[in-house]
N, C-alpha and C. Protein backbone atom coordinates (compact mmCIF):
# COMPACT_ATOMS: atom_id res chain seq x y z
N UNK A 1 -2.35 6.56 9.04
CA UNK A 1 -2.10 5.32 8.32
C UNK A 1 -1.04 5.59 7.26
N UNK A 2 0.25 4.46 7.11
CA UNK A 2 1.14 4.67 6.29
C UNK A 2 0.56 4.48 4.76
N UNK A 3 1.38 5.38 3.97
CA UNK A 3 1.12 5.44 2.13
C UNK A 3 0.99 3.53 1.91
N UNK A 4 2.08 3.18 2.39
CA UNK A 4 2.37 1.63 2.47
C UNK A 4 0.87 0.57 2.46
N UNK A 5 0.48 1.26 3.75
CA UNK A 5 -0.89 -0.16 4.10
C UNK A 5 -2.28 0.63 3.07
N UNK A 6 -2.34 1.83 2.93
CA UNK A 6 -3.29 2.29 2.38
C UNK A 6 -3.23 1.59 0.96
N UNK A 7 -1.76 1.65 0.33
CA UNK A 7 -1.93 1.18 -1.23
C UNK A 7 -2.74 -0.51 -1.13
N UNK A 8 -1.55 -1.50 0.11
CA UNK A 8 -2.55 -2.46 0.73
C UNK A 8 -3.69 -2.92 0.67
N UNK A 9 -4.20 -2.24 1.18
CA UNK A 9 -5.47 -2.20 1.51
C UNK A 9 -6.58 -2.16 -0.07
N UNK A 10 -6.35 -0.61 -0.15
CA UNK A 10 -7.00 -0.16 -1.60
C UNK A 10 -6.85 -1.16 -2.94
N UNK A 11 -5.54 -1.10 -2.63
CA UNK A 11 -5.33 -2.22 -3.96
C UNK A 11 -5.37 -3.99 -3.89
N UNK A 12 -6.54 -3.79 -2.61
CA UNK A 12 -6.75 -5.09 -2.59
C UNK A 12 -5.46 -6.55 -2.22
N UNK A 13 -4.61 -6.59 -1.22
CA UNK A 13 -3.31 -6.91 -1.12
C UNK A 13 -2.92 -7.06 -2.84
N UNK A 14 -2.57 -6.00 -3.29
CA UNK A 14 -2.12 -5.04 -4.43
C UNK A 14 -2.47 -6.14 -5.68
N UNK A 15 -3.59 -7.17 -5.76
CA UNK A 15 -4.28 -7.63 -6.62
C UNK A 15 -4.39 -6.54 -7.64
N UNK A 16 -4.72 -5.32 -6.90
CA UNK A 16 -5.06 -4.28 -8.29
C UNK A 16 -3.79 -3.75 -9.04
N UNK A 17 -2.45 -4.47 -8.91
CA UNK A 17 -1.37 -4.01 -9.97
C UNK A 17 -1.29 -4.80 -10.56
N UNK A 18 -1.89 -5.63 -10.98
CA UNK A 18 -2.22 -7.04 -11.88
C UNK A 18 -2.23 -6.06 -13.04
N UNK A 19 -1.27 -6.44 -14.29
CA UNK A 19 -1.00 -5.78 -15.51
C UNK A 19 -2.26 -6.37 -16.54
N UNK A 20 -3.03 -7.21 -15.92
CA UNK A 20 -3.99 -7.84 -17.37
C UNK A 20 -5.07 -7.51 -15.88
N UNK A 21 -6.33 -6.32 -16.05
CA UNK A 21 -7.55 -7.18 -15.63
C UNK A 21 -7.55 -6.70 -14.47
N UNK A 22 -6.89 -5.53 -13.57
CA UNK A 22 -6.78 -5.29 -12.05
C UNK A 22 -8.31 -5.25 -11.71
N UNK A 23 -9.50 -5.34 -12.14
CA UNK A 23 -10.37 -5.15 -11.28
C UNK A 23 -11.12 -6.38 -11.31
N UNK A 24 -10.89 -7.89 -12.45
CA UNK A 24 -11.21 -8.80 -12.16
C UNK A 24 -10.22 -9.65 -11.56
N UNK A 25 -8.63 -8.90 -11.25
CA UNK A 25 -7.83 -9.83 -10.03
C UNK A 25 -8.47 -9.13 -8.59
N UNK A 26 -9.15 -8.12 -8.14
CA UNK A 26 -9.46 -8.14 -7.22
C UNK A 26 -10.63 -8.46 -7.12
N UNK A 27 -11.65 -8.71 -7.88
CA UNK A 27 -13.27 -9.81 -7.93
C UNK A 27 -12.69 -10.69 -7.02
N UNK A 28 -11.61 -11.70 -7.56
CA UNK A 28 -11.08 -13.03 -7.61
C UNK A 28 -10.59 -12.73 -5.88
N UNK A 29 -10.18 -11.62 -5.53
CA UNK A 29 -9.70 -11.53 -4.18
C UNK A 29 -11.02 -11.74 -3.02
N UNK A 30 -11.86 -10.88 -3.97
CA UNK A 30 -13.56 -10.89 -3.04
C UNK A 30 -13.81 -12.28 -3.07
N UNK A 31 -13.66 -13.16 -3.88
CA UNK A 31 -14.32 -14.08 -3.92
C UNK A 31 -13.37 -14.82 -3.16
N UNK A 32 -12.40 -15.09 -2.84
CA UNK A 32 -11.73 -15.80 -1.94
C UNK A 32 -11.95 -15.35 -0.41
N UNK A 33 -12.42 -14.30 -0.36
CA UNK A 33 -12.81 -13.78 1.18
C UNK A 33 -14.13 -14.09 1.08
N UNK A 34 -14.62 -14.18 0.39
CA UNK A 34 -16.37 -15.09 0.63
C UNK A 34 -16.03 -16.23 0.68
N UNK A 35 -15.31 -16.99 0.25
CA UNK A 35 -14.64 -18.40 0.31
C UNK A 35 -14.69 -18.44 1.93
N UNK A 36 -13.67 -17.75 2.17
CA UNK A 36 -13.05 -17.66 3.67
C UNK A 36 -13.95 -17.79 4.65
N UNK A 37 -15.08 -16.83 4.53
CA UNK A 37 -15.97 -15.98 5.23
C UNK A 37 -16.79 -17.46 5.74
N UNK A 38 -16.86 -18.49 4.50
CA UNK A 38 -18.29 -19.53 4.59
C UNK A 38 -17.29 -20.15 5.07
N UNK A 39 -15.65 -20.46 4.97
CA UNK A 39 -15.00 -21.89 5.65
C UNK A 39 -15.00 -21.76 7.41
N UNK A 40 -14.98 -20.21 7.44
CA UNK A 40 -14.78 -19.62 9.19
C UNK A 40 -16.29 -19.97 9.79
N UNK A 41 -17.35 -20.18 8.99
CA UNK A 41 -18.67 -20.33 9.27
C UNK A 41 -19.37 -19.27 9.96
N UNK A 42 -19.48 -18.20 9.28
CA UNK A 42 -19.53 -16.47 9.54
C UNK A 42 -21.37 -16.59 9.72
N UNK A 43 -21.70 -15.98 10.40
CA UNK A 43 -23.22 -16.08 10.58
C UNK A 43 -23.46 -14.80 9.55
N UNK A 44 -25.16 -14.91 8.75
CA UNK A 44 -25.31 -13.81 7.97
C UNK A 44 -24.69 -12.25 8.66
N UNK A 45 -25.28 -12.30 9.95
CA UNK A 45 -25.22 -10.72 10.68
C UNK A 45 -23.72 -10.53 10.33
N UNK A 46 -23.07 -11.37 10.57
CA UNK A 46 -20.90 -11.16 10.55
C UNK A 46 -20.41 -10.91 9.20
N UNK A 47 -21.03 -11.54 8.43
CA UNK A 47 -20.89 -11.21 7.22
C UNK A 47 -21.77 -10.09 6.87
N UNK A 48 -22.17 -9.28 6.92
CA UNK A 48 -23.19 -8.31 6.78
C UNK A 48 -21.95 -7.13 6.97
N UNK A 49 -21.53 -7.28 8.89
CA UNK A 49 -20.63 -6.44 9.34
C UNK A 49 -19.60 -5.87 8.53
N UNK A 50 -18.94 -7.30 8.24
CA UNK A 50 -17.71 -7.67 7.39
C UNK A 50 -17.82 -6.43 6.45
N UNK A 51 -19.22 -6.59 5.86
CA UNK A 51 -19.14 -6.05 4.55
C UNK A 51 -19.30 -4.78 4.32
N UNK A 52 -19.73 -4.37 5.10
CA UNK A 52 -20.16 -3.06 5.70
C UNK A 52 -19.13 -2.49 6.25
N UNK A 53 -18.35 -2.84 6.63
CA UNK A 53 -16.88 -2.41 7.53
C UNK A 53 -15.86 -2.62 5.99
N UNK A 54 -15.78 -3.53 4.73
CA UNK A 54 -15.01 -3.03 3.94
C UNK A 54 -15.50 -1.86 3.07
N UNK A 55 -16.89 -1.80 3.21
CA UNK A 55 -17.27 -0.26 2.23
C UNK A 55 -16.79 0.62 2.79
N UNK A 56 -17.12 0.71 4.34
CA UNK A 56 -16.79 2.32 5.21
C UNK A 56 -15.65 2.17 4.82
N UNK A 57 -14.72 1.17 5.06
CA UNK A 57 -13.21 1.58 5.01
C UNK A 57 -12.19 1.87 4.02
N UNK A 58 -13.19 0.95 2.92
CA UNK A 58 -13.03 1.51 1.16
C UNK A 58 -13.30 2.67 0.68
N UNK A 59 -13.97 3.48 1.34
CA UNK A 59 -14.40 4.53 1.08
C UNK A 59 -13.35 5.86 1.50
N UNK A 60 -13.13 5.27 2.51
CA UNK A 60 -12.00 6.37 3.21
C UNK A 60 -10.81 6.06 2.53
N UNK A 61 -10.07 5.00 2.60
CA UNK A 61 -8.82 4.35 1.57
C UNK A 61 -8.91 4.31 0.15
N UNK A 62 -10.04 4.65 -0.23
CA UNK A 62 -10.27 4.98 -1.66
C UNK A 62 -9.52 6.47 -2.02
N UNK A 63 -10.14 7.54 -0.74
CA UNK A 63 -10.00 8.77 -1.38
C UNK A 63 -8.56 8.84 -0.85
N UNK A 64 -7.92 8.52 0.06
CA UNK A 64 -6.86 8.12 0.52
C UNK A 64 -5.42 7.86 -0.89
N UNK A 65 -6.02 6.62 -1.50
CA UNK A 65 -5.61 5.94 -2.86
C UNK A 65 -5.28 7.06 -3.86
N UNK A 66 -6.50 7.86 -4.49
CA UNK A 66 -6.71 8.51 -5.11
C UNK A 66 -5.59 9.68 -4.89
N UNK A 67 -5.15 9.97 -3.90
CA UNK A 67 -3.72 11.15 -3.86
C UNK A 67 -3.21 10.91 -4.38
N UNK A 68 -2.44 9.29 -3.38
CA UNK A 68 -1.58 8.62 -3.63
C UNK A 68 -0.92 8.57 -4.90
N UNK A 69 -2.30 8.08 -5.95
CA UNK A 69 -1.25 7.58 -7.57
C UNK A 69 -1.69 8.76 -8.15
N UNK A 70 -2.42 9.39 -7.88
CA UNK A 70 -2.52 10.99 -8.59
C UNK A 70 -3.49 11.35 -9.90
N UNK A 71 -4.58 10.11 -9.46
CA UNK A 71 -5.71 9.57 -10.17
C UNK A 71 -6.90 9.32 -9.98
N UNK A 72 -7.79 10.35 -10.04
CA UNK A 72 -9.33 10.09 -9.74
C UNK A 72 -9.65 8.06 -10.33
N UNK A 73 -9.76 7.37 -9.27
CA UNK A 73 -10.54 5.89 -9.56
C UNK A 73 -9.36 5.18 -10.49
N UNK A 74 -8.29 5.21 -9.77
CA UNK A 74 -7.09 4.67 -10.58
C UNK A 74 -7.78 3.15 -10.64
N UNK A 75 -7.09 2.35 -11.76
CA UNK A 75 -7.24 0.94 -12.00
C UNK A 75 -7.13 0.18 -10.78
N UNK A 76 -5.90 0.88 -10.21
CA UNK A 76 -5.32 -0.10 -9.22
C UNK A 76 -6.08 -0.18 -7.86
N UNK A 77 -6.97 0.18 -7.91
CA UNK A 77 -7.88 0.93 -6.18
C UNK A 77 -8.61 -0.20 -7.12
N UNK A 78 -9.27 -1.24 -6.10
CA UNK A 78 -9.47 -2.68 -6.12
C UNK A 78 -10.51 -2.86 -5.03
N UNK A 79 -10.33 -2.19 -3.89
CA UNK A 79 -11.19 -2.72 -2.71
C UNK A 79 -12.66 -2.51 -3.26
N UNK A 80 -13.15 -1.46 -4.18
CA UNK A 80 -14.42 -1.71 -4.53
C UNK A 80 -14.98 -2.57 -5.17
N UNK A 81 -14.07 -3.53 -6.03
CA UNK A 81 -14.44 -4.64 -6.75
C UNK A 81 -14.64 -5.76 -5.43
N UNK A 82 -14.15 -5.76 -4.18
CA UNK A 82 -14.26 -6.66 -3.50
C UNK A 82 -15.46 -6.47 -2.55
N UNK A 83 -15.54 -5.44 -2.28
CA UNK A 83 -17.03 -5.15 -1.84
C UNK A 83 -17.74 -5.88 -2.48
N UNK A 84 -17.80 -4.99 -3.63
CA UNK A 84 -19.15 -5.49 -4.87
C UNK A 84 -18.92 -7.12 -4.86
N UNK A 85 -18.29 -7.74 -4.77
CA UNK A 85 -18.58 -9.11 -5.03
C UNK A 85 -19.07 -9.85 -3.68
N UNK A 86 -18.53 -9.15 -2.48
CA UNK A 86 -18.99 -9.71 -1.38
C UNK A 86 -20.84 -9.15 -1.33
N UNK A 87 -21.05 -8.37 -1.65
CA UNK A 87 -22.46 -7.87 -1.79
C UNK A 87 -23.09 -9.08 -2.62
N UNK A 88 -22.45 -8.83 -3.74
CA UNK A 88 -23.30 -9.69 -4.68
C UNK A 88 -23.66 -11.27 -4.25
N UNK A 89 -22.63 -11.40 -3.37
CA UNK A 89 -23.19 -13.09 -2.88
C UNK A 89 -23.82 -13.26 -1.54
N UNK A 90 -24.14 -12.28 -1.10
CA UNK A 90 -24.80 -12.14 0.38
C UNK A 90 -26.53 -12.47 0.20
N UNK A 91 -26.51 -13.30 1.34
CA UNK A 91 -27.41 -14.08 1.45
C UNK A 91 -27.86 -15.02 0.51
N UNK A 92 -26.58 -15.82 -0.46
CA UNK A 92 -27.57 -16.68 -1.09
C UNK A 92 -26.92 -17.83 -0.91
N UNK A 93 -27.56 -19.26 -1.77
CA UNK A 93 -26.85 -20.59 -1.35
C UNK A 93 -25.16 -20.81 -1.62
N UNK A 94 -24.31 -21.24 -0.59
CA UNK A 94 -22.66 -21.64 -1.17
C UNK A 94 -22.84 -22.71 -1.77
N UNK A 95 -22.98 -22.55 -3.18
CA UNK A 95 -22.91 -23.21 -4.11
C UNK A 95 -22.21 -23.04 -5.48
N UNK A 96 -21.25 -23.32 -6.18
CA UNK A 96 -20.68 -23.29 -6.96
C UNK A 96 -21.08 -22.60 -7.81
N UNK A 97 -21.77 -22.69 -8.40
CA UNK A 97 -22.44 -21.98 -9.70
C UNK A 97 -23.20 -20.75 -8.94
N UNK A 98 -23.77 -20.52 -8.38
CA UNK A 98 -23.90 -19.27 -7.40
C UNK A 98 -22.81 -18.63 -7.21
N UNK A 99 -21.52 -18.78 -7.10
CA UNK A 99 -20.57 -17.67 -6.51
C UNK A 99 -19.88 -17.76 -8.19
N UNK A 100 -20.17 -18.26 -8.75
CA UNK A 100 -19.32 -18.68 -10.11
C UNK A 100 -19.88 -17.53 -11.18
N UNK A 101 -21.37 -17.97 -11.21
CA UNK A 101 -22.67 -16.96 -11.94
C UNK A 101 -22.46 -15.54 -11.44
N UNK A 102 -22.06 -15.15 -9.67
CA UNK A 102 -21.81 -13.83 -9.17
C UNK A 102 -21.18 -13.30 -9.49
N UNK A 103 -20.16 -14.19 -9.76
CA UNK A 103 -18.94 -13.13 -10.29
C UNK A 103 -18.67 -12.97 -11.67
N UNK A 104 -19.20 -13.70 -12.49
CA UNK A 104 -19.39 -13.18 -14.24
C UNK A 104 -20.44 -12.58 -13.93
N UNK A 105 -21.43 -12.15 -13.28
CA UNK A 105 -22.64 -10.59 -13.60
C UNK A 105 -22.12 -10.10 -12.78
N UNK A 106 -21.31 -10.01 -11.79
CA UNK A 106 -20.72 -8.95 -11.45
C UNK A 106 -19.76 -7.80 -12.04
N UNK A 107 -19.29 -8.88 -12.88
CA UNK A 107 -17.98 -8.07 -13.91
C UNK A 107 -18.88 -7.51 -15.06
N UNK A 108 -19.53 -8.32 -15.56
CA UNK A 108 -20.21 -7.87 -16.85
C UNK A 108 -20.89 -6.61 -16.38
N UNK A 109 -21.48 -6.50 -15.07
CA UNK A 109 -22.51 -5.40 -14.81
C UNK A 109 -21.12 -4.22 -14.40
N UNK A 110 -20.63 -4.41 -13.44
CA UNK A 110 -18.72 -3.46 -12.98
C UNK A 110 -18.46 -3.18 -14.53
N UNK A 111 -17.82 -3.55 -15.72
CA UNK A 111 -17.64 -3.01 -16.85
C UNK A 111 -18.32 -2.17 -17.55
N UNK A 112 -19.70 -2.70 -17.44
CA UNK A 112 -20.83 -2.04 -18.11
C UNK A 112 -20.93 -0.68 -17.90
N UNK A 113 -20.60 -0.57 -16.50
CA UNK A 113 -20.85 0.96 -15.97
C UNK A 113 -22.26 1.52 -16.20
N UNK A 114 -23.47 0.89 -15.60
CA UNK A 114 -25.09 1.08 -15.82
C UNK A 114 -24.51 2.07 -14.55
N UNK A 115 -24.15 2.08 -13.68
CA UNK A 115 -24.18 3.34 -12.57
C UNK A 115 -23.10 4.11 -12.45
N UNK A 116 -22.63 4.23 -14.03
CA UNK A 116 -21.46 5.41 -13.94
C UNK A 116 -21.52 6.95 -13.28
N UNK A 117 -23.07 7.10 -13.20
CA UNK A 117 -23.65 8.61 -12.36
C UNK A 117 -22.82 8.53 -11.22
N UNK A 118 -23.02 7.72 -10.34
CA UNK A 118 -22.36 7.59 -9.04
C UNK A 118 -21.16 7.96 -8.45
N UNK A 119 -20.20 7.08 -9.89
CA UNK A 119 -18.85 8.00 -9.68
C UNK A 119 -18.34 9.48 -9.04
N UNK A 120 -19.32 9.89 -10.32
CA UNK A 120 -19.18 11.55 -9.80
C UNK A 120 -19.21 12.00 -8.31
N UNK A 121 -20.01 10.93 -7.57
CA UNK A 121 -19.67 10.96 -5.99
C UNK A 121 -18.55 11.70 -5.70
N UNK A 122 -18.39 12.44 -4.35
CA UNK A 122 -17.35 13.38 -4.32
C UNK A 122 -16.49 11.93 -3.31
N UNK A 123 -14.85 12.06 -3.44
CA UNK A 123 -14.06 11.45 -3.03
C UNK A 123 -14.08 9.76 -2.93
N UNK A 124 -13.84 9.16 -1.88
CA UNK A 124 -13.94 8.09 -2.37
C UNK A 124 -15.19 7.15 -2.33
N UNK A 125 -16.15 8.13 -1.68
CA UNK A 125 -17.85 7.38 -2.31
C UNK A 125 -17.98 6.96 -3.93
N UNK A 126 -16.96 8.58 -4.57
CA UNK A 126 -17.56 7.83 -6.04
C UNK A 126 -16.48 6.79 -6.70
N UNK A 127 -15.69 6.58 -5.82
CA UNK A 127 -15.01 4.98 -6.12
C UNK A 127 -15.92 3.40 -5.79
N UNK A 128 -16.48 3.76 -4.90
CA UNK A 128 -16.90 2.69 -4.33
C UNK A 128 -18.32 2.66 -4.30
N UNK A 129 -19.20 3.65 -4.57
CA UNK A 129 -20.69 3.72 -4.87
C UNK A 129 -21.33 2.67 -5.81
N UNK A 130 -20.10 2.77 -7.00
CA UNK A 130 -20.89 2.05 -8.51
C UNK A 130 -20.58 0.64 -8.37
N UNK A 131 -19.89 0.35 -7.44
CA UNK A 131 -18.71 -1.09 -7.21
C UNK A 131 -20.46 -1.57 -6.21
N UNK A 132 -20.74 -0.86 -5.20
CA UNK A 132 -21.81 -1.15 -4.35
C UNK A 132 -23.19 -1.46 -5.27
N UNK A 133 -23.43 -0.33 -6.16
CA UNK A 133 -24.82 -0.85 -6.63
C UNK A 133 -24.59 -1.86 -7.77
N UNK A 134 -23.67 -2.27 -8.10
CA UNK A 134 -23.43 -3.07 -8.98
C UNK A 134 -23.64 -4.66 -8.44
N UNK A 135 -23.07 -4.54 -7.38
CA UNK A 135 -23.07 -5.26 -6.17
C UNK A 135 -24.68 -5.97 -5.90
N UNK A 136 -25.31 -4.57 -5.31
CA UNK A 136 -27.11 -5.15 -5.13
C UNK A 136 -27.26 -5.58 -6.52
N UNK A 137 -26.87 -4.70 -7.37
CA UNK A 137 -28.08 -4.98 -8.83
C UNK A 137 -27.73 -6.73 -8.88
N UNK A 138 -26.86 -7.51 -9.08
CA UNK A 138 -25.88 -8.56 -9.16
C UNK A 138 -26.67 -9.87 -8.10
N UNK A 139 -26.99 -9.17 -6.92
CA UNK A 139 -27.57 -9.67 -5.99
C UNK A 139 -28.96 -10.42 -6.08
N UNK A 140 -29.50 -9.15 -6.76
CA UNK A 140 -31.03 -9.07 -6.90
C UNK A 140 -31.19 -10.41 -7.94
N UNK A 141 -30.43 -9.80 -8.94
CA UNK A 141 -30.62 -10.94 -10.49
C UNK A 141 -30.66 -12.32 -9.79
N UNK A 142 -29.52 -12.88 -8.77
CA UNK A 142 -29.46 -14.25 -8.55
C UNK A 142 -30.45 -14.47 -7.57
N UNK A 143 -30.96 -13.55 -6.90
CA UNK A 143 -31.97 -13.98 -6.23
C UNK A 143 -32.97 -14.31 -6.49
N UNK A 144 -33.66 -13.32 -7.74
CA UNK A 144 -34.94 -13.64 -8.68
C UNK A 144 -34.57 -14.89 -9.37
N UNK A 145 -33.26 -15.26 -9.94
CA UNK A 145 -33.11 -16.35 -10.65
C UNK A 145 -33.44 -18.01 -9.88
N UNK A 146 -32.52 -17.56 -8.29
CA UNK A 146 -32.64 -18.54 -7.83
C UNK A 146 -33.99 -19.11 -7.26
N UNK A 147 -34.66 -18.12 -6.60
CA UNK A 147 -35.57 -18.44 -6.11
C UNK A 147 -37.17 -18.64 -7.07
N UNK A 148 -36.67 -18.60 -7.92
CA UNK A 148 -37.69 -18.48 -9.37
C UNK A 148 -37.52 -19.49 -10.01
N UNK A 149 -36.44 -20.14 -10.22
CA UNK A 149 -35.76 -21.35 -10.83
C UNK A 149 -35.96 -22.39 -9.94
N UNK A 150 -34.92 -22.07 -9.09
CA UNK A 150 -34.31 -23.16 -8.21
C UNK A 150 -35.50 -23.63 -7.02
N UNK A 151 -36.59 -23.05 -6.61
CA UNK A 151 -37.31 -23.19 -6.05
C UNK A 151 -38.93 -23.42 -6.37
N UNK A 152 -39.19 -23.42 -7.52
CA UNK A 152 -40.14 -23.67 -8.44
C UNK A 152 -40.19 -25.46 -8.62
C-alpha cells in the first residue's frame, strides 16, 4: 500500500490535518459514515462488519501512520476517532440527540484519556485500543440512559 492512501486512510480522508481539533474533525467524519451507514439502510450485522473491518484496518494503518510522520499516535492518525464513534452509536435509536449526545461523550471521554493504559499497546493497537474502549464505554452510558429514561 502506497505512503499516499495509508496517510488517506489513517488520517481519516486527511480530516486529521485539520489545524484546530484533528481528532474532533475526524469524530465529525465517523459521524457522517454512521449518517451514511443508516441512509444505505445497513442491517445491524453490516454495520457490525463495517466496524470491525475499520478497527482491523486501523490498526494496521495506524502502525503504518506512525513511521510515516515519525510519531508514536500522531494527532493526525484519525481513523481511531472514527471507529470510536461508529462503536459508540451501534445499536441504538437514529435519532438526533442520540448521535448528537454520542459524539459529545465520546470526545469528552477520547480527551479524558480514562484508558490511557492501552496506548502503551504495542504498534498500532495502542492507537486504536483507547479510541475502541472509549467507544464501548460511550455506548454503554447511552444505552443505560436510553433505555432507563427513554423507556421507563
Amino acid at each position: 500500500m502506497s505512503n499516499k492512501l495509508i496517510k488517506f486512510i489513517a488520517t481519516g480522508f486527511y480530516s486529521g490535518y485539520s489545524p484546530i481539533a484533528p481528532g474532533t474533525a475526524g469524530s465529525l467524519v465517523g459521524v457522517l459514515i454512521y449518517l451514511l451507514t443508516f441512509s444505505l439502510q445497513l442491517s445491524a450485522f453490516s454495520y457490525f462488519l463495517l466496524t470491525i473491518s475499520i478497527v482491523l484496518i486501523g490498526i494496521w494503518v495506524s502502525e503504518k501512520a506512525e513511521y510515516i510522520f515519525k510519531r508514536k499516535d500522531s494527532q493526525k492518525i484519525v481513523i481511531d476517532e472514527i471507529a470510536g464513534i461508529l462503536i459508540s452509536l451501534f445499536m441504538l435509536p437514529h435519532e438526533f440527540w442520540i448521535v448528537l449526545s454520542g459524539f459529545i461523550i465520546f470526545r469528552i471521554i477520547d480527551i479524558s484519556k480514562p484508558f490511557y493504559m492501552l496506548e502503551r499497546l504495542p504498534n498500532g493497537f495502542g492507537v486504536m485500543m483507547d479510541d475502541v474502549a472509549a467507544g464501548i464505554a460511550t455506548n454503554l452510558i447511552l444505552q443505560i440512559f436510553y433505555f432507563t429514561i427513554c423507556m421507563s
